[in-house]
Protein backbone atom coordinates (compact mmCIF):
# COMPACT_ATOMS: atom_id res chain seq x y z
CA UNK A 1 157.54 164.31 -125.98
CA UNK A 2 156.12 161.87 -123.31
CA UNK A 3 152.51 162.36 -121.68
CA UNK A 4 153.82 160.76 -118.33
CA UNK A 5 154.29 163.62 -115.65
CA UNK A 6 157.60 164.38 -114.31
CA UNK A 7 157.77 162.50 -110.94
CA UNK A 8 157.26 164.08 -108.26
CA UNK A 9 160.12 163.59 -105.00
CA UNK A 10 158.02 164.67 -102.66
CA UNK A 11 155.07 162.38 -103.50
CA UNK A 12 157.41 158.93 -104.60
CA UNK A 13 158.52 156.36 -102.66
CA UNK A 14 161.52 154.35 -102.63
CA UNK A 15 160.65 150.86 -101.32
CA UNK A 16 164.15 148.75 -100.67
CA UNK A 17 163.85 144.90 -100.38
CA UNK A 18 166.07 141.65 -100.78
CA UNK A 19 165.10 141.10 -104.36
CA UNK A 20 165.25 144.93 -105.64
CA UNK A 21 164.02 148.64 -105.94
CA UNK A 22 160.57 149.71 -106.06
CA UNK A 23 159.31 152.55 -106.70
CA UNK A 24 155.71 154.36 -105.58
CA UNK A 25 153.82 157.12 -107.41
CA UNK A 26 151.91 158.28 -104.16
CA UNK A 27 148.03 159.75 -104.99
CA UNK A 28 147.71 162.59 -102.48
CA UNK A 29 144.80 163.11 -105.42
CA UNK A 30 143.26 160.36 -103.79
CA UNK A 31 143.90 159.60 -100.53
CA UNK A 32 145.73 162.65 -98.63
CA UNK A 33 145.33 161.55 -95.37
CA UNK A 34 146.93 158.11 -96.14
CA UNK A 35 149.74 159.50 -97.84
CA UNK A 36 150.07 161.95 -95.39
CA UNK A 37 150.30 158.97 -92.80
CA UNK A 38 152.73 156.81 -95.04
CA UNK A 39 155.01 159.42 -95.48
CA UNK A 40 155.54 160.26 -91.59
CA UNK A 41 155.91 156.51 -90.76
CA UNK A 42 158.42 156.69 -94.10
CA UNK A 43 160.45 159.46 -92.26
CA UNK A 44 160.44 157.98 -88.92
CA UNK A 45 161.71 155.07 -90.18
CA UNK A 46 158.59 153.10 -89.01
CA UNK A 47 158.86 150.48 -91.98
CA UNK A 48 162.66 149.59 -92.11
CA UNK A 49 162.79 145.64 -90.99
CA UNK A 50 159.00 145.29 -91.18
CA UNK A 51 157.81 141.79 -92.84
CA UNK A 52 155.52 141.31 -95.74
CA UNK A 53 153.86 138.75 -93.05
CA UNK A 54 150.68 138.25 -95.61
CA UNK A 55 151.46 137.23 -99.13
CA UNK A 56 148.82 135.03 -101.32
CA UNK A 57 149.82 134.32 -104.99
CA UNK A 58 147.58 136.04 -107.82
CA UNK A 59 146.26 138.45 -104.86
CA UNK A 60 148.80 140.71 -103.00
CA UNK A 61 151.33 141.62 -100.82
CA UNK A 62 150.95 142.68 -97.44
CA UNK A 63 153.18 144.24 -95.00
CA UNK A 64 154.17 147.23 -92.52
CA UNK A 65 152.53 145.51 -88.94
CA UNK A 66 155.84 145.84 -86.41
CA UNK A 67 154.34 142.70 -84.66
CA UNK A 68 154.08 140.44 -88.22
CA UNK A 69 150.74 139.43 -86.86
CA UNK A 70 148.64 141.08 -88.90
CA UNK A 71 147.48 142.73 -85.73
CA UNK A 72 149.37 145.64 -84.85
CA UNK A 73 149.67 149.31 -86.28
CA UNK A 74 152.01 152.63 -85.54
CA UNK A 75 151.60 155.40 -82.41
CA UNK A 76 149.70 157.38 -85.17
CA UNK A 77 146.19 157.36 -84.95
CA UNK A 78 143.85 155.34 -87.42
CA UNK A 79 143.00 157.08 -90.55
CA UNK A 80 139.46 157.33 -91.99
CA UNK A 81 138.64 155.82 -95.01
CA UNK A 82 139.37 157.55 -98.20
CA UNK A 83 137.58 155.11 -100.54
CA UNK A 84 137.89 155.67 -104.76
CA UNK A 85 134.88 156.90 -106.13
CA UNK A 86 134.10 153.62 -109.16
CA UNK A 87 135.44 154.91 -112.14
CA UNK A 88 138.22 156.89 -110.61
CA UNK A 89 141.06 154.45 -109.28
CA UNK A 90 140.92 150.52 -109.11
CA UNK A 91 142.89 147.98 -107.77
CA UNK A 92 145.10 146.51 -110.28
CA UNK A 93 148.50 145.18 -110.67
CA UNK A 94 150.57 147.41 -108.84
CA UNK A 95 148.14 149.52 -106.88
CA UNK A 96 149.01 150.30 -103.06
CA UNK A 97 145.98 149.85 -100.58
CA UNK A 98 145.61 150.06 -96.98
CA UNK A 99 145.06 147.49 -94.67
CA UNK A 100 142.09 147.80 -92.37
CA UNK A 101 139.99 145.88 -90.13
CA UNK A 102 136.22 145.10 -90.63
CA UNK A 103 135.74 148.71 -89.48
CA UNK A 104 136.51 150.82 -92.56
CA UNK A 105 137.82 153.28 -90.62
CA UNK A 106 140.84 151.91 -88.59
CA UNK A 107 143.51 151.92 -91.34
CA UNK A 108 147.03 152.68 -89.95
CA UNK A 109 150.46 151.26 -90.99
CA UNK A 110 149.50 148.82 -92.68
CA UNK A 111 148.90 148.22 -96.47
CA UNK A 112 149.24 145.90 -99.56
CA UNK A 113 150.74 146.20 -103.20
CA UNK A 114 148.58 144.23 -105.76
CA UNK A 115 149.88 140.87 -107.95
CA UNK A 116 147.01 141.17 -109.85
CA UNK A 117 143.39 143.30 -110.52
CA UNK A 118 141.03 142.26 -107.56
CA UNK A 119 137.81 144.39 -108.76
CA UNK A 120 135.97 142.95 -105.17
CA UNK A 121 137.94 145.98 -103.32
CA UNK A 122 137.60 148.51 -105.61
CA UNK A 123 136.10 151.30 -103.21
CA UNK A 124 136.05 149.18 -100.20
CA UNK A 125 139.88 149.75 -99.54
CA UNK A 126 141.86 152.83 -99.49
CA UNK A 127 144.54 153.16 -102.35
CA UNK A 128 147.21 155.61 -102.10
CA UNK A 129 149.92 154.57 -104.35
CA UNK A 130 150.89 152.43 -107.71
CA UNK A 131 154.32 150.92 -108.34
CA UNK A 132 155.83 152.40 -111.21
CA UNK A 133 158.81 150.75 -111.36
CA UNK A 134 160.25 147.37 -109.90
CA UNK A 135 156.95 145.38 -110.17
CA UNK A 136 159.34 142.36 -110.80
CA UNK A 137 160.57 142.35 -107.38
CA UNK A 138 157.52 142.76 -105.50
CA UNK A 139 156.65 139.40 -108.12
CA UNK A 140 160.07 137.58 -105.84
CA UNK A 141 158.04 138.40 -102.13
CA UNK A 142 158.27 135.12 -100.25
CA UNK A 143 154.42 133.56 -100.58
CA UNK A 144 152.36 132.57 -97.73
CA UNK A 145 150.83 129.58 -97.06
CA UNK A 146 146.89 128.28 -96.80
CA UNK A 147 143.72 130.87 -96.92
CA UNK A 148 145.53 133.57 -94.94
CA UNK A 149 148.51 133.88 -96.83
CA UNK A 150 150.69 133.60 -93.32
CA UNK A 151 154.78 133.62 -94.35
CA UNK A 152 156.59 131.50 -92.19
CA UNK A 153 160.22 133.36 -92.57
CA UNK A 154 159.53 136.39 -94.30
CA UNK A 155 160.90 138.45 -96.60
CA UNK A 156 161.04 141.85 -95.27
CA UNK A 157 161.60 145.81 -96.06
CA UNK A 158 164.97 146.78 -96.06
CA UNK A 159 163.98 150.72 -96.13
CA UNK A 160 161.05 152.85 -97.17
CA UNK A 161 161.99 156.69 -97.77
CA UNK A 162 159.98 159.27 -99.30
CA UNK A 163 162.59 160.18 -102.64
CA UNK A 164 162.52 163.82 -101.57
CA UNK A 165 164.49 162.80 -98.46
CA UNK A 166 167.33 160.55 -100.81
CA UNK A 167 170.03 162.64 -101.39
């Protein structure tokens, strides 16, 4: 008999790219209103073509700006932070985070899937997911170059669905 939790459809996402299948556990538990988000940009198709347009080595992944700046967001309005209480969630390899600017309250489309721990954004980011399957090709995203991680021809999302929705 296995401990792990049946997954639920309705709260996993299936993340499509060039170098495999990826699969999300999302954490309503922690972050409702950034799942909530997530999965309407998932449905609307929001994320299908989008570049991972930030990628630094031993750090993350970053994608889901339509512009690839690093600059824009969705229609949807900004989300307020949902930050992990210490002890509760931390960001380790294969957590999901939000994006944000300096103000901690202006996430919106955009968010990151860990390489590796980074304990410096453990409750100053917002997580809301952590790949449980097909870590190995997140590992295979096109890496950026210099201190911003900037990809010059990147790889990007082929689809994002919530599983509920797969037939």
């Amino acid at each position: 008999m296995s401990d792990t939790p049946a997954a639920d459809p309705e709260n996993t996402l299936i993340l499509e790219i060039e170098h495999g299948t990826v699969t999300i556990a999302l954490r309503p538990d922690l972050a409702p209103k950034h799942v909530e988000q997530i999965k309407t940009l998932a449905r609307q198709g929001f994320y299908d073509g989008i570049s991972f347009h930030r990628v630094m080595e031993g750090f993350m992944a970053q994608g889901g700006d339509p512009t690839g700046t690093g600059s824009g967001g969705s229609e949807l309005p900004d989300i307020e932070a949902e930050f992990s209480q210490p002890g509760t969630a931390r960001f380790v390899r294969g957590t999901c985070g939000m994006a944000r600017t300096s103000n901690p309250n202006s996430a919106n489309s955009q968010f990151f899937i860990m390489f590796a721990p980074a304990p410096s954004l453990d409750g100053q980011y917002t997580i809301w997911g952590q790949v449980t399957s097909g870590m190995e090709a997140i590992d295979k995203i096109k890496r950026g170059a210099g201190g911003s991680g900037t990809v010059q021809g990147p790889d990007k999302i082929r689809s994002l669905k919530v599983a509920a929705d797969v037939a």
